[in-house]
PDB file of N, CA and C in Angstrom:
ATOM      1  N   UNK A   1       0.840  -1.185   0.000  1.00  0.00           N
ATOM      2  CA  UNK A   1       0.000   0.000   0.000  1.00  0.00           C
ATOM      3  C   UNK A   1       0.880   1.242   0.000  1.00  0.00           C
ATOM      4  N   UNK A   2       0.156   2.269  -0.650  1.00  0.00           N
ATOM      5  CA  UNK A   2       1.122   3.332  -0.867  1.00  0.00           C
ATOM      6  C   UNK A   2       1.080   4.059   0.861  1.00  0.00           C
ATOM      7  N   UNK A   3       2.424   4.557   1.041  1.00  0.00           N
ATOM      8  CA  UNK A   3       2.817   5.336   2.452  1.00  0.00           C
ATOM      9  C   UNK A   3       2.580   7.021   2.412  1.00  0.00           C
ATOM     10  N   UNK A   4       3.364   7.308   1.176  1.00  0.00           N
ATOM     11  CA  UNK A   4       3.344   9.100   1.695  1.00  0.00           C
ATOM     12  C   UNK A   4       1.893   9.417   0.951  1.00  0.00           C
ATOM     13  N   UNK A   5       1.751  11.246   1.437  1.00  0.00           N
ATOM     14  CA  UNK A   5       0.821  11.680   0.570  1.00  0.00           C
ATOM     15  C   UNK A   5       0.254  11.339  -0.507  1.00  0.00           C
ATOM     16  N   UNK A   6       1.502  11.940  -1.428  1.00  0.00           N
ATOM     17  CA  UNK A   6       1.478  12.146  -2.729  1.00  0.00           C
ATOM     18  C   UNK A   6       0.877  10.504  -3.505  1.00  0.00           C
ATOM     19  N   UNK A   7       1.425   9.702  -3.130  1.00  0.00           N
ATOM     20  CA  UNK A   7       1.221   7.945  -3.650  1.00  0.00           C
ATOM     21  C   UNK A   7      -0.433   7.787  -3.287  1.00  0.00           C
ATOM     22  N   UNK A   8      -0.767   8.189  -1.791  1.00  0.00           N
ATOM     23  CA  UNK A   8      -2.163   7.976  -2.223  1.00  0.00           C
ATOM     24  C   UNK A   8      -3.314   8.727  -2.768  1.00  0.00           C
ATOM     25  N   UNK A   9      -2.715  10.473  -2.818  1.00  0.00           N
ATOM     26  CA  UNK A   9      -3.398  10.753  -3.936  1.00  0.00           C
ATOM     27  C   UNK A   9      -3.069  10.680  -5.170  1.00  0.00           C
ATOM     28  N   UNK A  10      -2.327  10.102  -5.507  1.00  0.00           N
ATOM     29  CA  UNK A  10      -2.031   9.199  -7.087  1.00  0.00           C
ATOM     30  C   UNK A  10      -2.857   8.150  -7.174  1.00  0.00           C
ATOM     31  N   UNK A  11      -3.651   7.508  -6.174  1.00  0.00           N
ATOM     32  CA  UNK A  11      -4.322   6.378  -6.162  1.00  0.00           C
ATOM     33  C   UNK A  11      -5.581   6.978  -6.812  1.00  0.00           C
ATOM     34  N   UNK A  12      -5.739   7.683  -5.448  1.00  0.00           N
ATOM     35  CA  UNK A  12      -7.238   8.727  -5.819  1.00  0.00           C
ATOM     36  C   UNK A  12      -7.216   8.862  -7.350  1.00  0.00           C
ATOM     37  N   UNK A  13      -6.476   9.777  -7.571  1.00  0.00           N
ATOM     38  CA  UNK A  13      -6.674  10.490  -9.120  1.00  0.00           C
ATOM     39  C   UNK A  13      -6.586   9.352 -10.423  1.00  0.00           C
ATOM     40  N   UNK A  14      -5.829   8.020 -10.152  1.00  0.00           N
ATOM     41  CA  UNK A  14      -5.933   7.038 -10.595  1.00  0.00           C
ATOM     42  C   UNK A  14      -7.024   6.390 -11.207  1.00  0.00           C
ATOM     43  N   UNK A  15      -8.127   5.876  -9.903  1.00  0.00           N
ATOM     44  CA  UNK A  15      -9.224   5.461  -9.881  1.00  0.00           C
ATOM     45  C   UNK A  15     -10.292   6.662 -10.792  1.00  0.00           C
ATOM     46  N   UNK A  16     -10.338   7.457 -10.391  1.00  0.00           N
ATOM     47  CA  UNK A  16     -11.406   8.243 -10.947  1.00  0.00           C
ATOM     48  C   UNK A  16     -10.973   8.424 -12.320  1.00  0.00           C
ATOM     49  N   UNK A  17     -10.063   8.654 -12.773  1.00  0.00           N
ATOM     50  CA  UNK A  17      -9.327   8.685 -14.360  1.00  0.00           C
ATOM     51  C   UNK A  17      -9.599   7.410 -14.836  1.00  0.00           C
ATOM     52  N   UNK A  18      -9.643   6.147 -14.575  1.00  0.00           N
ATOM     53  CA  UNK A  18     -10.095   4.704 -14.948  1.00  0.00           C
ATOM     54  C   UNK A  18     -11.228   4.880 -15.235  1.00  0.00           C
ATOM     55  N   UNK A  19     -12.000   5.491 -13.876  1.00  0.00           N
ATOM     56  CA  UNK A  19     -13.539   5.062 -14.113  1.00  0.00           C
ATOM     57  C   UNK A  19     -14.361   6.162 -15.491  1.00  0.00           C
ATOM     58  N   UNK A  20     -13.649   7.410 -15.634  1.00  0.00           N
ATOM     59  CA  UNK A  20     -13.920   8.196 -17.007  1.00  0.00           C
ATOM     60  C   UNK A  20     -13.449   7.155 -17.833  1.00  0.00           C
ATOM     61  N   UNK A  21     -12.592   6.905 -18.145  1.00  0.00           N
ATOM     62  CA  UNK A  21     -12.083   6.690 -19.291  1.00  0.00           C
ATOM     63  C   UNK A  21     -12.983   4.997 -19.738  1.00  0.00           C
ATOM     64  N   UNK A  22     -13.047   4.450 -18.790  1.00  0.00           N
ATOM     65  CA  UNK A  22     -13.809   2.894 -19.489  1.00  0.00           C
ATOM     66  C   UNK A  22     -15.047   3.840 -19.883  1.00  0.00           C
ATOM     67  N   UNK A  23     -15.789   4.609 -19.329  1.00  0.00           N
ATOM     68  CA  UNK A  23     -17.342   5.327 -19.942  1.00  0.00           C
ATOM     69  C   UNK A  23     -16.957   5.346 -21.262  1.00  0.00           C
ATOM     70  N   UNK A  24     -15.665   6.688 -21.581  1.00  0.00           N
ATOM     71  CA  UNK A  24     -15.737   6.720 -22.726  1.00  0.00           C
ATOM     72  C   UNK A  24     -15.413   5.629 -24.077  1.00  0.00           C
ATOM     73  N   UNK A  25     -14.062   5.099 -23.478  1.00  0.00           N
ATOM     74  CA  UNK A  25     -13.953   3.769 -23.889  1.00  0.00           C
ATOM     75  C   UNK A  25     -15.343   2.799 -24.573  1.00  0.00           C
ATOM     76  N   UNK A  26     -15.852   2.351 -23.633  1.00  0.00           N
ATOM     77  CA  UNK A  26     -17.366   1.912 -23.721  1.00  0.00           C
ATOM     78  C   UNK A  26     -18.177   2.264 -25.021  1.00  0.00           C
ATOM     79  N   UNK A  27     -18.559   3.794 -24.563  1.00  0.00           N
ATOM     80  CA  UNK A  27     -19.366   4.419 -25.543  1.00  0.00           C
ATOM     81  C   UNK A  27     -18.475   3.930 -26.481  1.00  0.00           C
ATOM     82  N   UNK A  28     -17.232   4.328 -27.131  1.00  0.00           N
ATOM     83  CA  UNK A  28     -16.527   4.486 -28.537  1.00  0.00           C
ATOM     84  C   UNK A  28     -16.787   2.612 -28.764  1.00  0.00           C
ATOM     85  N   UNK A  29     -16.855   1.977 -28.412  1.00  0.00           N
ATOM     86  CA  UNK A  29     -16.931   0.189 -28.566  1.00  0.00           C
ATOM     87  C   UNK A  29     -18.237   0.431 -28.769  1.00  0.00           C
ATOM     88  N   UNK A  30     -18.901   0.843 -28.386  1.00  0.00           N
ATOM     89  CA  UNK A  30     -20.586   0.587 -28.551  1.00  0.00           C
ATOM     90  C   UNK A  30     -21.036   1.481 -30.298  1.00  0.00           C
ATOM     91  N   UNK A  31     -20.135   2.724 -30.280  1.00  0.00           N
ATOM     92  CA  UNK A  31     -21.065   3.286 -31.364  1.00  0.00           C
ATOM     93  C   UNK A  31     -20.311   2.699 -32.401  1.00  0.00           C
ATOM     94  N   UNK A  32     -18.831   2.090 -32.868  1.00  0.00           N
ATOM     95  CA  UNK A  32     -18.115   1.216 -33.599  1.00  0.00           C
ATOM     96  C   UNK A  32     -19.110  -0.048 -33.716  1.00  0.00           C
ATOM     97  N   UNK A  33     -19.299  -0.393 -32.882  1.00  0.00           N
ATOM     98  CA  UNK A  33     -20.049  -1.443 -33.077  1.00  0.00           C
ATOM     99  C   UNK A  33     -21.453  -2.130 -33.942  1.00  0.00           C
ATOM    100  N   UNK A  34     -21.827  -0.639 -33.827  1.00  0.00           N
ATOM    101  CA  UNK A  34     -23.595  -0.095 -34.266  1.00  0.00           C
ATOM    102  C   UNK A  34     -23.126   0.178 -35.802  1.00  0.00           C
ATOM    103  N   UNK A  35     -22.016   1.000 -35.966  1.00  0.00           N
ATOM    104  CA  UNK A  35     -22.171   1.042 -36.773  1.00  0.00           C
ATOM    105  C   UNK A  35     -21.429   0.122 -38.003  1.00  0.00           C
ATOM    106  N   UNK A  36     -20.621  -0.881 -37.245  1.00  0.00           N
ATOM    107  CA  UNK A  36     -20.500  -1.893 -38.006  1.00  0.00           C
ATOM    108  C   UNK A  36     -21.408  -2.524 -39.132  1.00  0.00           C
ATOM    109  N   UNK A  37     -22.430  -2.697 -37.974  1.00  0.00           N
ATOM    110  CA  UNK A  37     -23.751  -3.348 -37.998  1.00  0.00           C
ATOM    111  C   UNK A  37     -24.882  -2.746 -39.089  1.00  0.00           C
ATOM    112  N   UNK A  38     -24.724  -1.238 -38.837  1.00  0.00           N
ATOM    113  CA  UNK A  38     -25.736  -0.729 -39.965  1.00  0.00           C
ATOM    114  C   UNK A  38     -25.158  -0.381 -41.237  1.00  0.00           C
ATOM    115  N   UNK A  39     -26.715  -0.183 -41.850  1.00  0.00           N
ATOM    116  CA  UNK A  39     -26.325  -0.200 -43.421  1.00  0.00           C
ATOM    117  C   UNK A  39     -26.823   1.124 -43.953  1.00  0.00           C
ATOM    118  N   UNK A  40     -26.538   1.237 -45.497  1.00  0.00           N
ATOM    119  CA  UNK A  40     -27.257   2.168 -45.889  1.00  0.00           C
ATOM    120  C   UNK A  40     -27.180   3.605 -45.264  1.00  0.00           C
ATOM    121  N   UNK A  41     -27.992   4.906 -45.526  1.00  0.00           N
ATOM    122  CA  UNK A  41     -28.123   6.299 -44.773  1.00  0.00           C
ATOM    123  C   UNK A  41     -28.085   5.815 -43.448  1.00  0.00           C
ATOM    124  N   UNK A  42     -28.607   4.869 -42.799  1.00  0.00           N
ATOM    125  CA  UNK A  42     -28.370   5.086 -41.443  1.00  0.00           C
ATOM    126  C   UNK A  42     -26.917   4.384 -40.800  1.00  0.00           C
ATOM    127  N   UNK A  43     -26.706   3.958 -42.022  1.00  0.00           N
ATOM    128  CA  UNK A  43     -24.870   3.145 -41.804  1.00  0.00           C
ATOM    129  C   UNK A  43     -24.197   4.879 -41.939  1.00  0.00           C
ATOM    130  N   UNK A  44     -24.752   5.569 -42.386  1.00  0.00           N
ATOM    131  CA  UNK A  44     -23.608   6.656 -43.183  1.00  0.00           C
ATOM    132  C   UNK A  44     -23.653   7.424 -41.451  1.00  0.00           C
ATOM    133  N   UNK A  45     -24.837   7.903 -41.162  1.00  0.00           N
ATOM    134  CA  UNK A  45     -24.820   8.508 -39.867  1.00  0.00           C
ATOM    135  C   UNK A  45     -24.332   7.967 -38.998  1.00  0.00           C
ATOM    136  N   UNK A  46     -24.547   6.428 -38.711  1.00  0.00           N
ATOM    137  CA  UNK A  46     -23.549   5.724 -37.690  1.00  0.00           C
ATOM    138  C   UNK A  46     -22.118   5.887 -37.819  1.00  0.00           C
ATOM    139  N   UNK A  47     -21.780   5.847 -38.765  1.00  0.00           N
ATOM    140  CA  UNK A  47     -20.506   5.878 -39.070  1.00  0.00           C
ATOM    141  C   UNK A  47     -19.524   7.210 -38.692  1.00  0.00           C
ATOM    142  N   UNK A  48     -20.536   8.215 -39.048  1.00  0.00           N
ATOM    143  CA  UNK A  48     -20.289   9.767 -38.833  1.00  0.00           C
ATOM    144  C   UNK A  48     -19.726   9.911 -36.996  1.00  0.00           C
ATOM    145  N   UNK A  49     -21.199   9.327 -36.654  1.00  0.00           N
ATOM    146  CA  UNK A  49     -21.068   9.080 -34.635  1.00  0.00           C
ATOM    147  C   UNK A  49     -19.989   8.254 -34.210  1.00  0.00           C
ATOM    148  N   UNK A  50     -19.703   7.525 -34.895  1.00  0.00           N
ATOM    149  CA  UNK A  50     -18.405   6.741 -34.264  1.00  0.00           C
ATOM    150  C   UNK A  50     -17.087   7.875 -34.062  1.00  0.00           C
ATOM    151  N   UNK A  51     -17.314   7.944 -35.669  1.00  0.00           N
ATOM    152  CA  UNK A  51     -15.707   8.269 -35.930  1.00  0.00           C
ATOM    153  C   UNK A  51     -15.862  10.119 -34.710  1.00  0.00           C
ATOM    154  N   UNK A  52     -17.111  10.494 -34.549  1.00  0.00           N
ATOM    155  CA  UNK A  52     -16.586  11.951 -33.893  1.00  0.00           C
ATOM    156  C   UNK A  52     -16.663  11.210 -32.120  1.00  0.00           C
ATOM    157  N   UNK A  53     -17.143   9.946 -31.813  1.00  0.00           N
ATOM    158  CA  UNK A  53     -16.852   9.875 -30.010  1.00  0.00           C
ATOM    159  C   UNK A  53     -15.049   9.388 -30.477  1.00  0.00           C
ATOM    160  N   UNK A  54     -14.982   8.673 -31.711  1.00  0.00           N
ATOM    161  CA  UNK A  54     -13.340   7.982 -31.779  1.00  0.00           C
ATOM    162  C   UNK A  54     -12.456   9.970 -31.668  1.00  0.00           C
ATOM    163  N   UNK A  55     -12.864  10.708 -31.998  1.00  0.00           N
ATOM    164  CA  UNK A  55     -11.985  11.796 -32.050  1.00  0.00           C
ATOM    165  C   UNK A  55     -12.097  12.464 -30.940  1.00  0.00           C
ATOM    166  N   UNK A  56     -13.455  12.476 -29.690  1.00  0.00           N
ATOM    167  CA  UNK A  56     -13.688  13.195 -28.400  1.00  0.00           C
ATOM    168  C   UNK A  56     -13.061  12.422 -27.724  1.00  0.00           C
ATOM    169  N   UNK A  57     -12.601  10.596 -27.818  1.00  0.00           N
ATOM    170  CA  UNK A  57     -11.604  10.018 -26.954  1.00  0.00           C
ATOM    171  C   UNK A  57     -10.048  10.356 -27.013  1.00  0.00           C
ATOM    172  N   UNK A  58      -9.657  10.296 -28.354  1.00  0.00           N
ATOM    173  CA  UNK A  58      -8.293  11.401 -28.303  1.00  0.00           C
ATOM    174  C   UNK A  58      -7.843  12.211 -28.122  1.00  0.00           C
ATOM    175  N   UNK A  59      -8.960  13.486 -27.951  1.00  0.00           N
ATOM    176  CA  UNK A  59      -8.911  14.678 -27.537  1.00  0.00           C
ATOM    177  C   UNK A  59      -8.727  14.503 -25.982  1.00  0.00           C
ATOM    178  N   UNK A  60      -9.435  13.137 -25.044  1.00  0.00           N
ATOM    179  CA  UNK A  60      -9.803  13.093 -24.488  1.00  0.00           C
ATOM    180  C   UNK A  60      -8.510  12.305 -23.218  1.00  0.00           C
ATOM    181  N   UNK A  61      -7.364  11.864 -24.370  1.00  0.00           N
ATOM    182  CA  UNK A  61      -6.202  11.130 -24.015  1.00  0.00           C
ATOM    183  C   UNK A  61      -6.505   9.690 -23.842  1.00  0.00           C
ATOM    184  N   UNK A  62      -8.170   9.073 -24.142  1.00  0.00           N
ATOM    185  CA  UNK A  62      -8.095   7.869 -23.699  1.00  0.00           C
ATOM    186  C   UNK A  62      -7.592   7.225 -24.703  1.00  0.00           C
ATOM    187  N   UNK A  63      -7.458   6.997 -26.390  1.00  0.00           N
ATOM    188  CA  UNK A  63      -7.445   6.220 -26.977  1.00  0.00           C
ATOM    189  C   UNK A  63      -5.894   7.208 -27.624  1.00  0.00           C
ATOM    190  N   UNK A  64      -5.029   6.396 -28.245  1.00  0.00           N
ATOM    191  CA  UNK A  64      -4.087   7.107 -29.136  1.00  0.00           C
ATOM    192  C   UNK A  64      -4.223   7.136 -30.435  1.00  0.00           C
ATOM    193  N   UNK A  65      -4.023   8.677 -30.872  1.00  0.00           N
ATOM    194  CA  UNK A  65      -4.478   9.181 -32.038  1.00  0.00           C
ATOM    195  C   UNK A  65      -4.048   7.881 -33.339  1.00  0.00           C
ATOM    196  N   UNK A  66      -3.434   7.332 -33.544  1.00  0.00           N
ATOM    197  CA  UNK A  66      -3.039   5.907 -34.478  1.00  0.00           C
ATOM    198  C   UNK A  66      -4.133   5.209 -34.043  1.00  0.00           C
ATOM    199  N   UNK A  67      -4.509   4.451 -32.901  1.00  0.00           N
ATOM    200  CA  UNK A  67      -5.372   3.715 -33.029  1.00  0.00           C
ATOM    201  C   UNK A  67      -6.885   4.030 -33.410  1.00  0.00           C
ATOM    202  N   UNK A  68      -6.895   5.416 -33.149  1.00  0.00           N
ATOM    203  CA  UNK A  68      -8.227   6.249 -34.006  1.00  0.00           C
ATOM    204  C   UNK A  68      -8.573   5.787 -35.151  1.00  0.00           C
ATOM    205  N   UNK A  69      -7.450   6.594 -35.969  1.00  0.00           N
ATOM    206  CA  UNK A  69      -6.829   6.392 -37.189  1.00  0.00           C
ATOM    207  C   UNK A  69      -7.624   5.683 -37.945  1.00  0.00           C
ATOM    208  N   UNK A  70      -6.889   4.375 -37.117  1.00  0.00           N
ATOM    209  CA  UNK A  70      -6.974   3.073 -37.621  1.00  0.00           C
ATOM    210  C   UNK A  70      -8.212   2.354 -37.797  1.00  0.00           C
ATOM    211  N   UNK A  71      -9.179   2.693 -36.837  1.00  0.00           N
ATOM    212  CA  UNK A  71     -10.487   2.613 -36.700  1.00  0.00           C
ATOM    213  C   UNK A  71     -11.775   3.186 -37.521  1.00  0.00           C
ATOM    214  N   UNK A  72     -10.898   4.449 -37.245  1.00  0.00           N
ATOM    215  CA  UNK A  72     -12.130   5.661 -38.514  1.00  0.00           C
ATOM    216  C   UNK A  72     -11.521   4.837 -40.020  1.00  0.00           C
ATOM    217  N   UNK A  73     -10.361   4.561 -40.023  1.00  0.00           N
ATOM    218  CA  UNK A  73     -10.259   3.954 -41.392  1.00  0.00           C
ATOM    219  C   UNK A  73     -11.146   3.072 -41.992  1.00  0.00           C
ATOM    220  N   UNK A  74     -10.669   1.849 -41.127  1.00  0.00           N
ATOM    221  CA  UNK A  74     -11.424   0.735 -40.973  1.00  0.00           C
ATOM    222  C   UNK A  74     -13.033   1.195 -41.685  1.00  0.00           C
ATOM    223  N   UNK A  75     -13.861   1.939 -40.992  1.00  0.00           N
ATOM    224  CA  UNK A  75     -15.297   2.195 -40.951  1.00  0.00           C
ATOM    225  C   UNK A  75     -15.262   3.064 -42.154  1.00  0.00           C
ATOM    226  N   UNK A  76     -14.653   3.469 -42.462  1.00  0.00           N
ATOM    227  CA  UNK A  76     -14.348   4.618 -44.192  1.00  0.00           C
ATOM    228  C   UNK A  76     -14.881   3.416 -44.701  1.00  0.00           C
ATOM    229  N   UNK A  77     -13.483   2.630 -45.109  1.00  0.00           N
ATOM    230  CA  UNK A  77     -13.306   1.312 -45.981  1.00  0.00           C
ATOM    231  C   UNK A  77     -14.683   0.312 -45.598  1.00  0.00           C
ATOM    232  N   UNK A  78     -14.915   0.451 -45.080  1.00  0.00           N
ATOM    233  CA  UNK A  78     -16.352  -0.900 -44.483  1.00  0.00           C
ATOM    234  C   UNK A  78     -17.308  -0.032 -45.180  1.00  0.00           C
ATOM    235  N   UNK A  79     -17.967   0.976 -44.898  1.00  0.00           N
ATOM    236  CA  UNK A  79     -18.717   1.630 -45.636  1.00  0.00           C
ATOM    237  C   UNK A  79     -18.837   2.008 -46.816  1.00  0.00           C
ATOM    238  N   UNK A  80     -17.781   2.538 -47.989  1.00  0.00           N
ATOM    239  CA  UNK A  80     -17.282   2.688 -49.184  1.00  0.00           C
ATOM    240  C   UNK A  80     -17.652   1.359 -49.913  1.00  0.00           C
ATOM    241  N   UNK A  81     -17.414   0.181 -49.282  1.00  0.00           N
ATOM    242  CA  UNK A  81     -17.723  -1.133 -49.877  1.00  0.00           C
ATOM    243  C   UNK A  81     -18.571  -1.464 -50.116  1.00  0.00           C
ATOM    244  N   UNK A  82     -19.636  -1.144 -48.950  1.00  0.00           N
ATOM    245  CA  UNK A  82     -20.805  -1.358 -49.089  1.00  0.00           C
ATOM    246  C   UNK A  82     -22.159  -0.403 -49.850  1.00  0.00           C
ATOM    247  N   UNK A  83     -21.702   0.737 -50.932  1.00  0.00           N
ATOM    248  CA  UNK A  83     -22.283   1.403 -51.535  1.00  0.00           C
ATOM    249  C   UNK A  83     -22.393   1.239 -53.012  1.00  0.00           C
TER     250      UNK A  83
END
């Protein structure tokens, strides 16, 4: 267990920075997901919602800007295919 101050409010600030970041985390898995899934105009809008929570998580420090990237790509290319 941490001893001085500083270590256990590193714990503190720890925990609460985890518990944001899986929310957002979460959300960005959930609207990737949806819009895997949809097709058509409402694939195009899903797609739109992903890729802007994938850019409020980088802004956000949870996800790194490459693995964004890589993701909004992904959903470009998945969608483009399917038109």
């Amino acid at each position: 267990m941490a001893t001085t101050k500083s270590a256990v409010k590193r714990i503190r600030q720890n925990e609460r920075r985890r518990l944001r970041n899986r929310t957002v985390r979460s959300r960005v898995r959930t609207l990737v997901k949806a819009a895997r899934a949809a097709d058509g105009q409402a694939g195009s809008a899903a797609v739109l919602e992903a890729i802007r929570a994938l850019d409020k998580a980088v802004s956000k420090g949870v996800l790194h800007r490459n693995t964004a990237a890589r993701k909004k790509s992904a959903l470009a290319r998945r969608l483009s295919a399917h038109r």
